[in-house]
C-alpha atoms as a PDB file:
ATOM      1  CA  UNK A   1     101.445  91.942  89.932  1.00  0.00           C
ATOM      2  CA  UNK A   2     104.580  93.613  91.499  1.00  0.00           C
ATOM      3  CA  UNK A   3     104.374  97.428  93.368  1.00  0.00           C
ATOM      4  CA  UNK A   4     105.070  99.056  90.236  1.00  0.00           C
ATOM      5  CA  UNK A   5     102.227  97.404  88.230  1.00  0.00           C
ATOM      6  CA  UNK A   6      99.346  97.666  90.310  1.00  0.00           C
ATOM      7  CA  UNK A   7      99.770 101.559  90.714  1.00  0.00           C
ATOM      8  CA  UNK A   8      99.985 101.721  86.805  1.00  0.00           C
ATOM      9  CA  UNK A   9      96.415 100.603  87.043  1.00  0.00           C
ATOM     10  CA  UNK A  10      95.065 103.081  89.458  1.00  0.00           C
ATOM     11  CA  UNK A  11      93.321 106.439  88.970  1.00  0.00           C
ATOM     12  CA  UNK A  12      94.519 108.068  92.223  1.00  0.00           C
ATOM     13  CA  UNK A  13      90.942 109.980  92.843  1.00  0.00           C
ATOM     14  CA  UNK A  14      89.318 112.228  95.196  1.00  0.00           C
ATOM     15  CA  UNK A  15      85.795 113.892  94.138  1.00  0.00           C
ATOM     16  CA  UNK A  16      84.572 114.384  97.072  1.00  0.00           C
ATOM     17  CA  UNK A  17      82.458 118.050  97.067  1.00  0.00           C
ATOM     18  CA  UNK A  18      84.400 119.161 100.068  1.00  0.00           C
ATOM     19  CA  UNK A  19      87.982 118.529  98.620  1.00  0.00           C
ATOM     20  CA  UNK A  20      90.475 121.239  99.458  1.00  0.00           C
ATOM     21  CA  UNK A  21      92.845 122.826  96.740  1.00  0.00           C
ATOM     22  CA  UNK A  22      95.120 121.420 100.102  1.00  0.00           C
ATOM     23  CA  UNK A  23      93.839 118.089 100.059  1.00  0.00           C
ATOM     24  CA  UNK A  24      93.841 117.400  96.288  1.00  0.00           C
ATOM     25  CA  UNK A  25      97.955 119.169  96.507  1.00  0.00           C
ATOM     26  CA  UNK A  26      98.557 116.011  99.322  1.00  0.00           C
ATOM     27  CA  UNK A  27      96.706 113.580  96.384  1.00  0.00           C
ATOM     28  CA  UNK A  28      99.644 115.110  93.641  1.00  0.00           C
ATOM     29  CA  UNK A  29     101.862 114.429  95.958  1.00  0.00           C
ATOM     30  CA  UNK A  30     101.228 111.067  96.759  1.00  0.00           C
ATOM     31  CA  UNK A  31     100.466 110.252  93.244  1.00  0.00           C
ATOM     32  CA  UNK A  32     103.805 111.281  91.874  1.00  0.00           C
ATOM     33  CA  UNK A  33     105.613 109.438  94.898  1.00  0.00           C
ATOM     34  CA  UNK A  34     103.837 106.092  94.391  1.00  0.00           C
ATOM     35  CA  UNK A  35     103.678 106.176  90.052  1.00  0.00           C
ATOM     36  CA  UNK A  36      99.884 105.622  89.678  1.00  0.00           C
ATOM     37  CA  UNK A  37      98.406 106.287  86.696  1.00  0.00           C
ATOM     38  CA  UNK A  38      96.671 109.678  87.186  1.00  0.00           C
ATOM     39  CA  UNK A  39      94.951 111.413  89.742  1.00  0.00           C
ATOM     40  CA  UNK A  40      91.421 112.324  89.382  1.00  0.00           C
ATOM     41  CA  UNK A  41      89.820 115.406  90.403  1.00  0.00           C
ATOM     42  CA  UNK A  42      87.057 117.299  89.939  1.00  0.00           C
ATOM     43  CA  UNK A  43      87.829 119.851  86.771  1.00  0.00           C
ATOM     44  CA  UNK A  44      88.010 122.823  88.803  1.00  0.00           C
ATOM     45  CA  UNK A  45      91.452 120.879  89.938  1.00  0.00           C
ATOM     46  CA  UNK A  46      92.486 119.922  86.892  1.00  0.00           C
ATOM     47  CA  UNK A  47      95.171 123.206  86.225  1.00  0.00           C
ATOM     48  CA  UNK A  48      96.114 122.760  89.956  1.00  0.00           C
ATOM     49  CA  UNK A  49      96.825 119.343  89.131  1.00  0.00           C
ATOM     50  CA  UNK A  50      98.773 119.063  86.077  1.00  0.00           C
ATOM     51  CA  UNK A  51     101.119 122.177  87.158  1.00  0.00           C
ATOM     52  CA  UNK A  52     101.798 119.712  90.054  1.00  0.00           C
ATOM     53  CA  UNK A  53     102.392 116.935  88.444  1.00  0.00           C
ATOM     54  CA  UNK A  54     104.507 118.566  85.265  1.00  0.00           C
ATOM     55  CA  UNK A  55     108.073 116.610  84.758  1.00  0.00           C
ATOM     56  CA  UNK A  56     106.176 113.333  86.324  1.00  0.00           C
ATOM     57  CA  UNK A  57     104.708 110.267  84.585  1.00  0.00           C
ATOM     58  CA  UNK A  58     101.215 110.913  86.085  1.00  0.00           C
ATOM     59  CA  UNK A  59      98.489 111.978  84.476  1.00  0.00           C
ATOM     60  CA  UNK A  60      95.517 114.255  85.150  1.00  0.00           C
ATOM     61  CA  UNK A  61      91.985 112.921  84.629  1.00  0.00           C
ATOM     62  CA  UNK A  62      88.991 114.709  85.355  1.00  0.00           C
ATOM     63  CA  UNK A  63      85.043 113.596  85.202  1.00  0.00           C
ATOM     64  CA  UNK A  64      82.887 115.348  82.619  1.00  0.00           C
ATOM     65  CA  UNK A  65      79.153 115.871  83.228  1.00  0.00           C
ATOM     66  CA  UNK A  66      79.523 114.193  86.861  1.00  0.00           C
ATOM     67  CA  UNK A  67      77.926 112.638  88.273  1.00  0.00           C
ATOM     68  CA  UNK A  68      74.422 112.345  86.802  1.00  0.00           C
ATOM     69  CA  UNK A  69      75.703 113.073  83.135  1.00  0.00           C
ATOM     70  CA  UNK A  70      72.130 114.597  82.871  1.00  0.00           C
ATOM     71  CA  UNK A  71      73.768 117.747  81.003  1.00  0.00           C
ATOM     72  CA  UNK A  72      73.443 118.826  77.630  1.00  0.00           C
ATOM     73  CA  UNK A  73      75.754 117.652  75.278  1.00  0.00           C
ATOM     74  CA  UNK A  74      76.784 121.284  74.527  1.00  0.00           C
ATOM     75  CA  UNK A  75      77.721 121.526  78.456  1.00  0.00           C
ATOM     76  CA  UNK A  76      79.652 118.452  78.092  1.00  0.00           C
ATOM     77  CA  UNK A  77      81.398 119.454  75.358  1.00  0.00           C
ATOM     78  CA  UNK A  78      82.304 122.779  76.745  1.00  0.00           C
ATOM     79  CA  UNK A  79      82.945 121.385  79.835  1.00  0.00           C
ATOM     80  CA  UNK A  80      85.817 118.832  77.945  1.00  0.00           C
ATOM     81  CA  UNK A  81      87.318 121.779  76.223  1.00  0.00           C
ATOM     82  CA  UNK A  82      88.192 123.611  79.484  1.00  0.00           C
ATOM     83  CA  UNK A  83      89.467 120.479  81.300  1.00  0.00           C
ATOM     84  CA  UNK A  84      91.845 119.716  78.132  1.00  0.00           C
ATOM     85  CA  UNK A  85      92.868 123.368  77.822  1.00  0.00           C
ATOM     86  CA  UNK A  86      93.576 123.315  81.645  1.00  0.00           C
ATOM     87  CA  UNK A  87      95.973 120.145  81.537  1.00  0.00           C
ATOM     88  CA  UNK A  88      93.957 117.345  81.653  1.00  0.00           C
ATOM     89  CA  UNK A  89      95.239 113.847  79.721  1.00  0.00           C
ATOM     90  CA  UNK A  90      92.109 111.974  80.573  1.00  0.00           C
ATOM     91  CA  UNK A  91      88.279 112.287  80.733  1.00  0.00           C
ATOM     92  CA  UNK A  92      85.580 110.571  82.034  1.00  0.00           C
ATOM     93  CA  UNK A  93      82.313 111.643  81.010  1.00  0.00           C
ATOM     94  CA  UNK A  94      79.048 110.155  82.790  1.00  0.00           C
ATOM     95  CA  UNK A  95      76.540 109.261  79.999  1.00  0.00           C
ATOM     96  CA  UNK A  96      72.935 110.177  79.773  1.00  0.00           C
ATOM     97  CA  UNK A  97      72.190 107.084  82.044  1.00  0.00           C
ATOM     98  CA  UNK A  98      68.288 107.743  81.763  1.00  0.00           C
ATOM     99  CA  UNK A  99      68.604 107.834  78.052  1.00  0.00           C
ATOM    100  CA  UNK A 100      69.968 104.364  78.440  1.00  0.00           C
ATOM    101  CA  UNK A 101      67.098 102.985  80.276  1.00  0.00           C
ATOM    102  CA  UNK A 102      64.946 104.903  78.068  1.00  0.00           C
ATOM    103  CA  UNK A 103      65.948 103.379  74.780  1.00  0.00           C
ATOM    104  CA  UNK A 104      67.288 106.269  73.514  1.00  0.00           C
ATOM    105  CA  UNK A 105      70.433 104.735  72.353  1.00  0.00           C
ATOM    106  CA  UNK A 106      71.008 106.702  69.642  1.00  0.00           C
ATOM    107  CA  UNK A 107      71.294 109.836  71.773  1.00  0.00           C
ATOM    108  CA  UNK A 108      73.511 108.510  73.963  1.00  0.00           C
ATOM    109  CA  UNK A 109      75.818 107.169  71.235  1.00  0.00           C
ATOM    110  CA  UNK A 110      75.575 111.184  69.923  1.00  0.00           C
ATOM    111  CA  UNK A 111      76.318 112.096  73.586  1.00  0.00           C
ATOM    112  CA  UNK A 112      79.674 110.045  73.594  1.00  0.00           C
ATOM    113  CA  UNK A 113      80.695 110.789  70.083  1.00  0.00           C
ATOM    114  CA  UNK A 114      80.442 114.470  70.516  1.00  0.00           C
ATOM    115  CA  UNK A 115      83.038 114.309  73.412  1.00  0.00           C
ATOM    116  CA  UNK A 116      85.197 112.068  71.584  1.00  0.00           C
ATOM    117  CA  UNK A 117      86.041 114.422  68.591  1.00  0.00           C
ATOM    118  CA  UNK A 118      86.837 117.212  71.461  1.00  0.00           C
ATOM    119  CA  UNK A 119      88.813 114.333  73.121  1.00  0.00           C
ATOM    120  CA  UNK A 120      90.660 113.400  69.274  1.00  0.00           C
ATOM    121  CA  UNK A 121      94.209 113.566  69.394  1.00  0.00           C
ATOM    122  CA  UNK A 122      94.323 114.794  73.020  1.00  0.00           C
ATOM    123  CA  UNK A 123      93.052 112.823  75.500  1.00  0.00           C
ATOM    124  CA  UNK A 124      91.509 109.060  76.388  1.00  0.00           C
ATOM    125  CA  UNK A 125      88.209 109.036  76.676  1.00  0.00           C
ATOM    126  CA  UNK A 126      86.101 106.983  79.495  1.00  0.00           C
ATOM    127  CA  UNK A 127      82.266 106.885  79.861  1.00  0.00           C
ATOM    128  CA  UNK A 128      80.753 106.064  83.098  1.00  0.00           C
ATOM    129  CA  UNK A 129      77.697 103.770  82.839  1.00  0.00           C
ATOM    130  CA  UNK A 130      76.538 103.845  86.189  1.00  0.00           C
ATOM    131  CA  UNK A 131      75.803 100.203  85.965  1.00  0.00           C
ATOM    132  CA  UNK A 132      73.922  99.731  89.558  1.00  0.00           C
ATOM    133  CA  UNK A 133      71.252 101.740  88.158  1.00  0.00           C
ATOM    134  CA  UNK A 134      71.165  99.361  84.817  1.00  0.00           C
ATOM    135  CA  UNK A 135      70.391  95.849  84.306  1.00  0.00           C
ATOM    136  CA  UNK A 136      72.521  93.215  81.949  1.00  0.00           C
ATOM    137  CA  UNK A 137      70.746  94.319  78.640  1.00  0.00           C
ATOM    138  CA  UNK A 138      71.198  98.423  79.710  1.00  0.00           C
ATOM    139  CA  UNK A 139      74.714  97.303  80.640  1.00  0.00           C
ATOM    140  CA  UNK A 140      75.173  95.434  76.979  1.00  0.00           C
ATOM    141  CA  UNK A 141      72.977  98.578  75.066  1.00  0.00           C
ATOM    142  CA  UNK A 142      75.441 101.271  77.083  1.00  0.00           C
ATOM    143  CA  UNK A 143      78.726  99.545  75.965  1.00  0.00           C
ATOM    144  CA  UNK A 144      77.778  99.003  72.169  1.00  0.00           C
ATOM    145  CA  UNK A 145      76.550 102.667  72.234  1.00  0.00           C
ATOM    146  CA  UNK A 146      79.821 103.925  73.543  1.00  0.00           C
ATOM    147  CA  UNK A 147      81.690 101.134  71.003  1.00  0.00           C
ATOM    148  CA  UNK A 148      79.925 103.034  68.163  1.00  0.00           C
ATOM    149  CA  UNK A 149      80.662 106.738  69.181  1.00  0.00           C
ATOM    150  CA  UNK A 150      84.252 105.683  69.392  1.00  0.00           C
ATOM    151  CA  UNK A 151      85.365 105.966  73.156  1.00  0.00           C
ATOM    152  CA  UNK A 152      88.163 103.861  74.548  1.00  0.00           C
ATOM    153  CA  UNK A 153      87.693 102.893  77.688  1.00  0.00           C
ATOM    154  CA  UNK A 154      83.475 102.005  79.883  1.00  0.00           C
ATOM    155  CA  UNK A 155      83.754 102.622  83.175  1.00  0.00           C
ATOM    156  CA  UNK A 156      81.591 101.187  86.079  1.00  0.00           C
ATOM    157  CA  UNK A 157      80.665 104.156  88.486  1.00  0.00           C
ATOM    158  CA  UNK A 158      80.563 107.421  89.360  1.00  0.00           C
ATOM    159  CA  UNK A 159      80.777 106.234  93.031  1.00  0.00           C
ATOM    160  CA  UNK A 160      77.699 108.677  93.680  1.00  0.00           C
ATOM    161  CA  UNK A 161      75.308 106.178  92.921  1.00  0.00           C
ATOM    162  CA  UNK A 162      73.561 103.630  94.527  1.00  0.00           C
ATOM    163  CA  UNK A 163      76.436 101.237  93.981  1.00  0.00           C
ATOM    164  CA  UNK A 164      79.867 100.934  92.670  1.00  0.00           C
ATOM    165  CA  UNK A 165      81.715  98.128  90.668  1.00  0.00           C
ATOM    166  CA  UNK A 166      80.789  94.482  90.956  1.00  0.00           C
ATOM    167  CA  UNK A 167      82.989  91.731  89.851  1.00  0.00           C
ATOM    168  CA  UNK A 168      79.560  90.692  87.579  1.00  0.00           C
ATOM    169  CA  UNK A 169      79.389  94.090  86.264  1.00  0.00           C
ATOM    170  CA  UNK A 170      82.552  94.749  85.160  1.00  0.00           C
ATOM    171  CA  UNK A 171      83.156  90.675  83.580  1.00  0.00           C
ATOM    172  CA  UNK A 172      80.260  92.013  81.494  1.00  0.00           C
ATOM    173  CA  UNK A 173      81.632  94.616  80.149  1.00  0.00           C
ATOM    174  CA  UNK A 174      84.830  93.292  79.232  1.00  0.00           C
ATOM    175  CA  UNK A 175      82.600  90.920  77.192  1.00  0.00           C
ATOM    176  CA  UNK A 176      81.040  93.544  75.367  1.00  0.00           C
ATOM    177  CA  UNK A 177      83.510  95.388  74.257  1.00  0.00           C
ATOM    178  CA  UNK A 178      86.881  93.248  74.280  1.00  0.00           C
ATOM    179  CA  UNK A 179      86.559  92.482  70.606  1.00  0.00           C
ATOM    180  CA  UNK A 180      86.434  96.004  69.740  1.00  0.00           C
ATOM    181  CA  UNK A 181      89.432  96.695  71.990  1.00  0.00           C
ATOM    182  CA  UNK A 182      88.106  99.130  74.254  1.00  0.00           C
ATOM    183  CA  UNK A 183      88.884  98.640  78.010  1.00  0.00           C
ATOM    184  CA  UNK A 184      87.114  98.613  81.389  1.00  0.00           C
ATOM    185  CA  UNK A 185      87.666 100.611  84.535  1.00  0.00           C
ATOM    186  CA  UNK A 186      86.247  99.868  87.757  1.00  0.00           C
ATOM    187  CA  UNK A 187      85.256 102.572  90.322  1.00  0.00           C
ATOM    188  CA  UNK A 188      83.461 102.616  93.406  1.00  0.00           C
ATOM    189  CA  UNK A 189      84.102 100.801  96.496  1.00  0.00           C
ATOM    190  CA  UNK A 190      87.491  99.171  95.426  1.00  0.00           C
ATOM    191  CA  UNK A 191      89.533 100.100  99.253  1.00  0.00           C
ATOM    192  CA  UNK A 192      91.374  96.961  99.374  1.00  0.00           C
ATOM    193  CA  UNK A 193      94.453  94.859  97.883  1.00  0.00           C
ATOM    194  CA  UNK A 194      91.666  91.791  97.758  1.00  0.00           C
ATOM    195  CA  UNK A 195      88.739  94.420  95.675  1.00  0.00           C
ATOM    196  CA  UNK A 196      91.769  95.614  93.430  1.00  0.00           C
ATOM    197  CA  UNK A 197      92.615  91.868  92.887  1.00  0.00           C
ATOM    198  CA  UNK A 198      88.963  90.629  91.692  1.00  0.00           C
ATOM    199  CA  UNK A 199      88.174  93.789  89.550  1.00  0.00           C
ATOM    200  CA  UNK A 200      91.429  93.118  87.331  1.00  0.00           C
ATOM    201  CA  UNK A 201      90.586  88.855  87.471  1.00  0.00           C
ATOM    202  CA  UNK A 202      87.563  89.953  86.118  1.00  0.00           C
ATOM    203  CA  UNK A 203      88.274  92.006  83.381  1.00  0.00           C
ATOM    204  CA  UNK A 204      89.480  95.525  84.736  1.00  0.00           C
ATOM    205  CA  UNK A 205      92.511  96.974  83.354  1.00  0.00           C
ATOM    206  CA  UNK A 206      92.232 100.492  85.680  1.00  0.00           C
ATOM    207  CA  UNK A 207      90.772 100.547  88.694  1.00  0.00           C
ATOM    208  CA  UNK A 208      89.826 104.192  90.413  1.00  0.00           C
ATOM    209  CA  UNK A 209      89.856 104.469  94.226  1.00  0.00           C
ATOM    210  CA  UNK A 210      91.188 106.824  96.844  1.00  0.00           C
ATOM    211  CA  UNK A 211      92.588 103.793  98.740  1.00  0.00           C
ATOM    212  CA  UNK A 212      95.386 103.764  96.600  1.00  0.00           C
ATOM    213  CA  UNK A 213      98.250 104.190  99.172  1.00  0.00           C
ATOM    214  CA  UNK A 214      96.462 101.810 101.598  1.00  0.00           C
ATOM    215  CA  UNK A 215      96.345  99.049  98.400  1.00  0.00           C
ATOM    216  CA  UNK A 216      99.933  99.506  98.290  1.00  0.00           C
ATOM    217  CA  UNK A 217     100.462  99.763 102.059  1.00  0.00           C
ATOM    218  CA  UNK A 218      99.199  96.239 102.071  1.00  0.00           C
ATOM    219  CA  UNK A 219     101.931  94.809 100.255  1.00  0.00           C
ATOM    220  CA  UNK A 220     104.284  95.283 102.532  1.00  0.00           C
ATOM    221  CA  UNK A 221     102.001  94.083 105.497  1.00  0.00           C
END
C-alpha cells in the first residue's frame, strides 16, 4: 500500500481521559493534513471535531458506551443520538461484553440492533468486542450476534482493556463475518508501520491508533 492508502485505513484516535479541546484541535489538524479516515474522539469532541474538519474528506467517529459498554441500552441509544446530531459519521459502540460471556446473546444482539436503527441512514456502525477478555467461541458468539442486529463493521478493542488487537483475534473475526460482508477493525496497540502491516494481512480493513503520523513517518525513513 502507497501513503495515500494506508491513511484511508486509519481512525486517527485519541481517548485518552485527559485529552484537551487543544490536543484533540492538533489531532483535526493532522488528520485533515495526512487524509486518514476519521478521527476519533471521545463524544464530548465530536461537534469540536466535525466543525474542524467541515470542507475535508475526514470523518468524525466517536465511541458509544466506552469503554465497558456496561450501559443501558437506553443510554446507548441516547448517547448515539447526540453524537450523530453533533456531527459524527461514525460510531463505535462497546457491547455488553459480560453479556457475551454470560450467554446472553440475545441481549447483546438487542443491544447492537437498537443502535443500529439510530445509526440507519446516518452513520456506520462498529461494535467493540473487547476480545482479550473473550475466548474463540465468545469471539465467534459476539460476531454472529452483531451479524444478526445488523452492524457493519466488529472491532477488536477499546484499548482500555487488558489487551488490544492480536493478529489471531482479528483473522477470526474476519472469518466470522466475511460472508456476511461486514468488516473488521483493529484497535489497541497498533504504533508501528510493521503492527499496521499484520492487522490488514490478517484480515483488518481499518486499523485505529494514535500513531498514525509516526506509521506514515516511517515511510519515508
Amino acid at each position: 500500500m502507497n501513503r495515500l492508502e494506508i491513511a484511508a485505513r486509519i481512525d486517527h484516535t485519541l481517548l485518552k481521559p485527559e485529552a484537551t479541546p487543544a490536543q484533540v484541535a492538533r489531532l483535526c489538524g493532522e488528520a485533515a493534513h495526512a487524509n486518514f479516515k476519521t478521527v476519533c474522539v471521545n463524544p464530548r469532541f465530536v461537534a469540536q471535531c466535525a466543525e474542524a474538519l467541515r470542507g475535508t474528506p475526514v470523518g468524525v467517529c466517536t465511541v458509544i458506551g466506552f469503554p465497558l459498554g456496561a450501559n443501558d441500552t437506553r443510554i446507548k441509544v441516547a448517547e448515539a443520538r447526540l453524537a450523530l446530531d453533533d456531527g459524527a459519521t461514525e460510531l463505535d459502540m462497546v457491547l455488553w461484553v459480560g453479556g457475551v460471556i454470560g450467554g446472553e446473546l440475545a441481549t447483546v444482539e438487542r443491544d447492537v440492533r437498537a443502535l443500529r436503527e439510530v445509526c440507519q441512514g446516518r452513520a456506520e456502525l462498529k461494535v467493540i468486542l473487547e476480545t482479550a477478555l473473550l475466548n474463540e467461541t465468545q469471539i465467534v458468539a459476539a460476531c454472529e450476534a452483531t451479524v444478526q442486529a445488523g452492524a457493519q463493521w466488529v472491532k477488536t478493542s477499546t484499548g482500555f482493556g487488558p489487551g488490544g488487537a492480536t493478529v489471531e483475534a482479528v483473522r477470526l473475526m474476519r472469518q466470522s463475518v466475511e460472508a456476511h460482508g461486514l468488516r473488521v477493525k483493529a484497535s489497541g496497540g497498533i504504533r508501528t508501520l510493521a503492527d499496521f502491516e499484520k492487522m490488514c494481512d490478517a484480515g483488518a480493513q481499518r486499523i485505529g491508533t494514535s500513531s498514525g503520523v509516526s506509521i506514515l513517518a516511517e515511510l519515508g525513513a
